[in-house]
N, C-alpha and C. Protein backbone atom coordinates (compact mmCIF):
# COMPACT_ATOMS: atom_id res chain seq x y z
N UNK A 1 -7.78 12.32 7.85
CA UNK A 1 -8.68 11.33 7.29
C UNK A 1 -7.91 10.53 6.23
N UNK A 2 -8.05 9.27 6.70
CA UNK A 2 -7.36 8.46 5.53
C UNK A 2 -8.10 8.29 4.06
N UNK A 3 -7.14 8.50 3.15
CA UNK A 3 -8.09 8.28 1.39
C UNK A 3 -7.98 6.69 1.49
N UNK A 4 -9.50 5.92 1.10
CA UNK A 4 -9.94 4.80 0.80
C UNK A 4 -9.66 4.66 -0.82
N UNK A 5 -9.49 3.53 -1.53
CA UNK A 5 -9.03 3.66 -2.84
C UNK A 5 -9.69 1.73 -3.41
N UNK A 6 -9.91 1.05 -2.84
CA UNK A 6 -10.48 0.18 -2.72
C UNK A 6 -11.22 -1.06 -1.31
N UNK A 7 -11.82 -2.29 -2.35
CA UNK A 7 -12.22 -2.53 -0.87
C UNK A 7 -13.14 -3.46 -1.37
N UNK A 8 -12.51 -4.80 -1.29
CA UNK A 8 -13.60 -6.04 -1.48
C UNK A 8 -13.36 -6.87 -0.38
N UNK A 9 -13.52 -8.53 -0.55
CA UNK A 9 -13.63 -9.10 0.44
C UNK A 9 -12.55 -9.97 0.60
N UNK A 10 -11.42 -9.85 0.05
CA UNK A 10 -10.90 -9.83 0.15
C UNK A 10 -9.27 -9.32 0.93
N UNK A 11 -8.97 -8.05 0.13
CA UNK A 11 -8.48 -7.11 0.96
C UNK A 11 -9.34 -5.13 0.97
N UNK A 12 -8.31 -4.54 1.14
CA UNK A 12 -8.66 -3.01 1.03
C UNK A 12 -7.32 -2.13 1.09
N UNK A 13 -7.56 -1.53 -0.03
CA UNK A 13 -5.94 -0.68 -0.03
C UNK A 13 -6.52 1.22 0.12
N UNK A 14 -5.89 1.68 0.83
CA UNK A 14 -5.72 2.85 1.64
C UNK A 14 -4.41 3.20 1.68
N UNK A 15 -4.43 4.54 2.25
CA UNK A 15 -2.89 5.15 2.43
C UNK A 15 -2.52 4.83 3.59
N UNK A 16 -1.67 4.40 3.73
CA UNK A 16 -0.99 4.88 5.20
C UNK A 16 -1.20 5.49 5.86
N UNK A 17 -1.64 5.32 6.82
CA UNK A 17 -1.22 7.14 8.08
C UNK A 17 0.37 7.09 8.43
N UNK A 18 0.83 6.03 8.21
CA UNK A 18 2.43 6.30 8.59
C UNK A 18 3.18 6.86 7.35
N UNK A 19 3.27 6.32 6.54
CA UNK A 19 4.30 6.91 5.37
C UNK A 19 3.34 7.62 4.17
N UNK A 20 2.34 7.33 4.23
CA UNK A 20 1.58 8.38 2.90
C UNK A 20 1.49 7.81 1.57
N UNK A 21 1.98 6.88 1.53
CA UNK A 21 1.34 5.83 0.35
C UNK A 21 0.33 4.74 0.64
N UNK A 22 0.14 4.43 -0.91
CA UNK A 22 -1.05 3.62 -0.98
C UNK A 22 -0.75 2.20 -0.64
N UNK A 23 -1.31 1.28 0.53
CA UNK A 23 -0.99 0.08 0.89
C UNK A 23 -2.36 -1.12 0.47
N UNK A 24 -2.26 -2.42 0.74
CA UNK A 24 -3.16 -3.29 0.62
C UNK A 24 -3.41 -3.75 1.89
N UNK A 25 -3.88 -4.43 2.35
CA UNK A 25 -4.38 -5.17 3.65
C UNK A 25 -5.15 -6.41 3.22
N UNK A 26 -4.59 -7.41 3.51
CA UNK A 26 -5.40 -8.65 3.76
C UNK A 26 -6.52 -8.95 4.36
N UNK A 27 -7.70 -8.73 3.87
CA UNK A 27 -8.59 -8.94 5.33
C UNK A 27 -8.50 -10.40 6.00
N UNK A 28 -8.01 -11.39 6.15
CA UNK A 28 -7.79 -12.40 6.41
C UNK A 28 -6.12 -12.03 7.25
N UNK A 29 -6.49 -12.70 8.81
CA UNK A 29 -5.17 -12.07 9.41
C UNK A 29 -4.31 -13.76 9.27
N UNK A 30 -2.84 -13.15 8.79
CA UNK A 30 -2.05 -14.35 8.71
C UNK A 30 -1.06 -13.55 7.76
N UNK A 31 0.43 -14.18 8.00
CA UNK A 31 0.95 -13.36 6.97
C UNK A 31 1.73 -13.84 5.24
N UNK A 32 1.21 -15.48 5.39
CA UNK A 32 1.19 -15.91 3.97
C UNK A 32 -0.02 -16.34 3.24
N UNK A 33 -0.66 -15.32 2.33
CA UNK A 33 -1.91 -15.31 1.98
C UNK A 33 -1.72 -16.69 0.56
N UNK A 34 -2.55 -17.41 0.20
CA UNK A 34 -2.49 -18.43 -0.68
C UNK A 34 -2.31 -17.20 -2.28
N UNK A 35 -2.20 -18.11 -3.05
CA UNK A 35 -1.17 -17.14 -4.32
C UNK A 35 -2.11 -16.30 -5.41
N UNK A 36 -3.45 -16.70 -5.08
CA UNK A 36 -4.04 -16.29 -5.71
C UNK A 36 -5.07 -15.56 -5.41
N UNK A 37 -4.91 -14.93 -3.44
CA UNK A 37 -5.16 -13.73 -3.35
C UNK A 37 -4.23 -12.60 -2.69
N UNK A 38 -3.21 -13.67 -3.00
CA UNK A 38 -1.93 -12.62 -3.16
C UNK A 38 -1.93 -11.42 -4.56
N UNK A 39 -1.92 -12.69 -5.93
CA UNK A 39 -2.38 -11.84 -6.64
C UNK A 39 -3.25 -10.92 -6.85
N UNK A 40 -4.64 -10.93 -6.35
CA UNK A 40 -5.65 -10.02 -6.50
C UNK A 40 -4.93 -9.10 -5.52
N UNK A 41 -4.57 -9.38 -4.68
CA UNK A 41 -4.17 -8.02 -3.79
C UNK A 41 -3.13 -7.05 -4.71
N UNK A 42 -2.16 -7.50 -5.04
CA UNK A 42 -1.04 -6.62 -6.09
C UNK A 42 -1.74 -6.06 -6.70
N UNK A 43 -2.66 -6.93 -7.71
CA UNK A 43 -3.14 -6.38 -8.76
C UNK A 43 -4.13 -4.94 -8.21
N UNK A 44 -4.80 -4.94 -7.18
CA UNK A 44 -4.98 -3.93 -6.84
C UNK A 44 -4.43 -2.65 -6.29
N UNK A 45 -3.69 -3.51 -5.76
CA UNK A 45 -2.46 -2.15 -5.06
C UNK A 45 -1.86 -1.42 -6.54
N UNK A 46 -1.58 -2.26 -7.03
CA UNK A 46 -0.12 -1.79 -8.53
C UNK A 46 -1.57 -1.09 -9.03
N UNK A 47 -3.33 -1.15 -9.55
CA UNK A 47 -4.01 -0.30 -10.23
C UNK A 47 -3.80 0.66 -9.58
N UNK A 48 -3.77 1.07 -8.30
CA UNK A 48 -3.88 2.35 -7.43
C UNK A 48 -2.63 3.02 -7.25
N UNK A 49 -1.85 2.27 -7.45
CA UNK A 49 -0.07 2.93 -7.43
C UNK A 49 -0.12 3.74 -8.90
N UNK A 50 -0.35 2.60 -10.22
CA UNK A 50 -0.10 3.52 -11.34
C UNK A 50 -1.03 4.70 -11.69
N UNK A 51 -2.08 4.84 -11.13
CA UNK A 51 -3.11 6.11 -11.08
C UNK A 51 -2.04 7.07 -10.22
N UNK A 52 -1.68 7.08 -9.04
CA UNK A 52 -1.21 7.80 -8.45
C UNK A 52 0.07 8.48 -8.80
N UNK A 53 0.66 7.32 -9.02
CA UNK A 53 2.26 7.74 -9.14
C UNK A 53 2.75 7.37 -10.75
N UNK A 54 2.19 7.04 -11.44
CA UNK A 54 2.14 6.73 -12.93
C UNK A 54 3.13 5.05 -13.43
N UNK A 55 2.73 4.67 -14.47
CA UNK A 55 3.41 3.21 -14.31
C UNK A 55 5.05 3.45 -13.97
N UNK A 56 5.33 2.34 -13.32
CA UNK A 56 6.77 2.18 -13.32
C UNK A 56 7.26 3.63 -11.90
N UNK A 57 6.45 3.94 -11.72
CA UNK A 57 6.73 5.40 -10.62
C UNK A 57 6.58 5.03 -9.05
N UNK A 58 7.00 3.50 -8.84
CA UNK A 58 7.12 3.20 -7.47
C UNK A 58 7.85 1.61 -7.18
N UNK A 59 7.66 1.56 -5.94
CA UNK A 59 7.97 -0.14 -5.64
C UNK A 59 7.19 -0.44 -5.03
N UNK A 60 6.58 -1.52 -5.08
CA UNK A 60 6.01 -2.24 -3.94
C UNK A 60 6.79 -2.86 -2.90
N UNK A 61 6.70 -2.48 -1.75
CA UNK A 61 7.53 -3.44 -0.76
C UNK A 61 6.53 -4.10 0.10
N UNK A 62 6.74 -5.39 -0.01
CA UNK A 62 6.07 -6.41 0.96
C UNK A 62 6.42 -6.59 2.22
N UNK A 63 7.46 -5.71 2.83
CA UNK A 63 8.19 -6.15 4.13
C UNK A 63 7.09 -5.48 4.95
N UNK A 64 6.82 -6.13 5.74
CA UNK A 64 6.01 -5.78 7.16
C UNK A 64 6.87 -5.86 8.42
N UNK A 65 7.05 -4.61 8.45
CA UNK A 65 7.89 -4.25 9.69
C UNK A 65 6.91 -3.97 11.00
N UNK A 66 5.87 -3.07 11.03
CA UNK A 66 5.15 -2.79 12.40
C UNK A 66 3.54 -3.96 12.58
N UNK A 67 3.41 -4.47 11.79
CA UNK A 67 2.65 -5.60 11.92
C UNK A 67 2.89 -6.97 11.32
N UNK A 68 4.30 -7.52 11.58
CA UNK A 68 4.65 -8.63 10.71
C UNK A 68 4.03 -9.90 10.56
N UNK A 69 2.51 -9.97 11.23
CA UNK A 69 2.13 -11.01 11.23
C UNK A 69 0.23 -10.76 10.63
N UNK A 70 0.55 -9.92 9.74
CA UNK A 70 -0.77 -9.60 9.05
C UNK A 70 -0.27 -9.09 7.53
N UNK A 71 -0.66 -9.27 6.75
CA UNK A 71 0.39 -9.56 4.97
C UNK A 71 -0.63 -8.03 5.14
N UNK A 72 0.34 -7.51 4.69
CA UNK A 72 0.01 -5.95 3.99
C UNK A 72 1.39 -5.51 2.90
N UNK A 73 1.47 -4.89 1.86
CA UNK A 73 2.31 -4.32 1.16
C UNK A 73 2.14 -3.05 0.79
N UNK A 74 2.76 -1.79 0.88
CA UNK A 74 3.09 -0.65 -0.01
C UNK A 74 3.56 -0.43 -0.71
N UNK A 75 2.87 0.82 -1.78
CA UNK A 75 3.38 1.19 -3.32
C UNK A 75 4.10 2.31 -3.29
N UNK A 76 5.08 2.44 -2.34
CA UNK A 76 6.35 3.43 -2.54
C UNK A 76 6.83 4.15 -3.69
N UNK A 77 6.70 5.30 -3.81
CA UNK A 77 7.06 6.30 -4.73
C UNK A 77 8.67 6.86 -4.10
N UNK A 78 9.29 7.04 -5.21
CA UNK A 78 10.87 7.83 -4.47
C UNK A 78 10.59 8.90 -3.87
N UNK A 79 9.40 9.53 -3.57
CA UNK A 79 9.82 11.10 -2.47
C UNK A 79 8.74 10.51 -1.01
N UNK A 80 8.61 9.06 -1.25
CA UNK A 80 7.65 8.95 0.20
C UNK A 80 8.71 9.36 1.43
N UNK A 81 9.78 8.95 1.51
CA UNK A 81 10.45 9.03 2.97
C UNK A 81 10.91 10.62 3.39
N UNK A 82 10.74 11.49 2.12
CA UNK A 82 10.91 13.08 2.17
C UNK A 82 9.87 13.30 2.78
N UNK A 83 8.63 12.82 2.30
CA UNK A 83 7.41 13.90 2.79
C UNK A 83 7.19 12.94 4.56
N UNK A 84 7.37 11.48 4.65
CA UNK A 84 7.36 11.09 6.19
C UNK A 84 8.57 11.63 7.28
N UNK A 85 9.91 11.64 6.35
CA UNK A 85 10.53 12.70 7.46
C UNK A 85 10.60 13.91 7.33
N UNK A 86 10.23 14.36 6.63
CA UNK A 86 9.73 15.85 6.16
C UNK A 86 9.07 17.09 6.82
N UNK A 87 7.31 15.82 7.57
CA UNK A 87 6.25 16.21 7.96
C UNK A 87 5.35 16.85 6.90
N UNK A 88 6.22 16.52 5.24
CA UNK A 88 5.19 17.03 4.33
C UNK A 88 4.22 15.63 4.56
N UNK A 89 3.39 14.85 4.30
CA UNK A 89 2.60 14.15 4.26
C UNK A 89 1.76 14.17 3.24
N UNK A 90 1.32 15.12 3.56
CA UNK A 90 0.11 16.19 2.17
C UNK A 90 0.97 16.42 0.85
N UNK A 91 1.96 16.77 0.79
CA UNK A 91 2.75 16.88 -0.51
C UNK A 91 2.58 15.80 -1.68
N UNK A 92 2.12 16.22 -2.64
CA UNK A 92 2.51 15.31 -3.90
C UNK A 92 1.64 14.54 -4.24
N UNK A 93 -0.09 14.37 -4.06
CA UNK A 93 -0.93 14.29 -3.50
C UNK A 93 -1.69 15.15 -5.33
């Protein structure tokens, strides 16, 4: 079951089922969102990153590799790619 963590009308940020961090989603499909709900999107992702992983305790990466044509970003912590090649998932949590 995926953890929900926000969710307006904008976008909605959730974890991954692939890597186990917390991501955003555009609800609007396209992958250059205008700048000022680009911002609301960060700003939500980065509230839910620093709860999780504490300030300054991740990156956001904007690269969309498996859906490059829908703007989504993740809040990467340094042990995400341990626990996705790991099969921890659940770890750290």
């Amino acid at each position: 079951m995926t953890r929900w963590y926000h969710e307006d009308d904008v976008c909605w940020v959730a974890d991954c089922e692939v890597c186990a961090v917390p991501m955003v989603v555009w609800r609007c499909h396209g992958s250059e969102p205008p700048a000022g709900e680009l911002g609301h999107m960060l700003a939500q992702l980065q509230a839910v990153a620093d709860d999780r992983f504490g300030t300054g305790g991740y990156r956001v990466d904007r690269t969309m590799r498996q859906v490059p044509d829908h703007f989504h970003a993740h809040a990467r912590d340094p042990q995400w790619w341990f626990r996705r090649a790991g099969g921890g998932l659940g770890l750290g949590r």
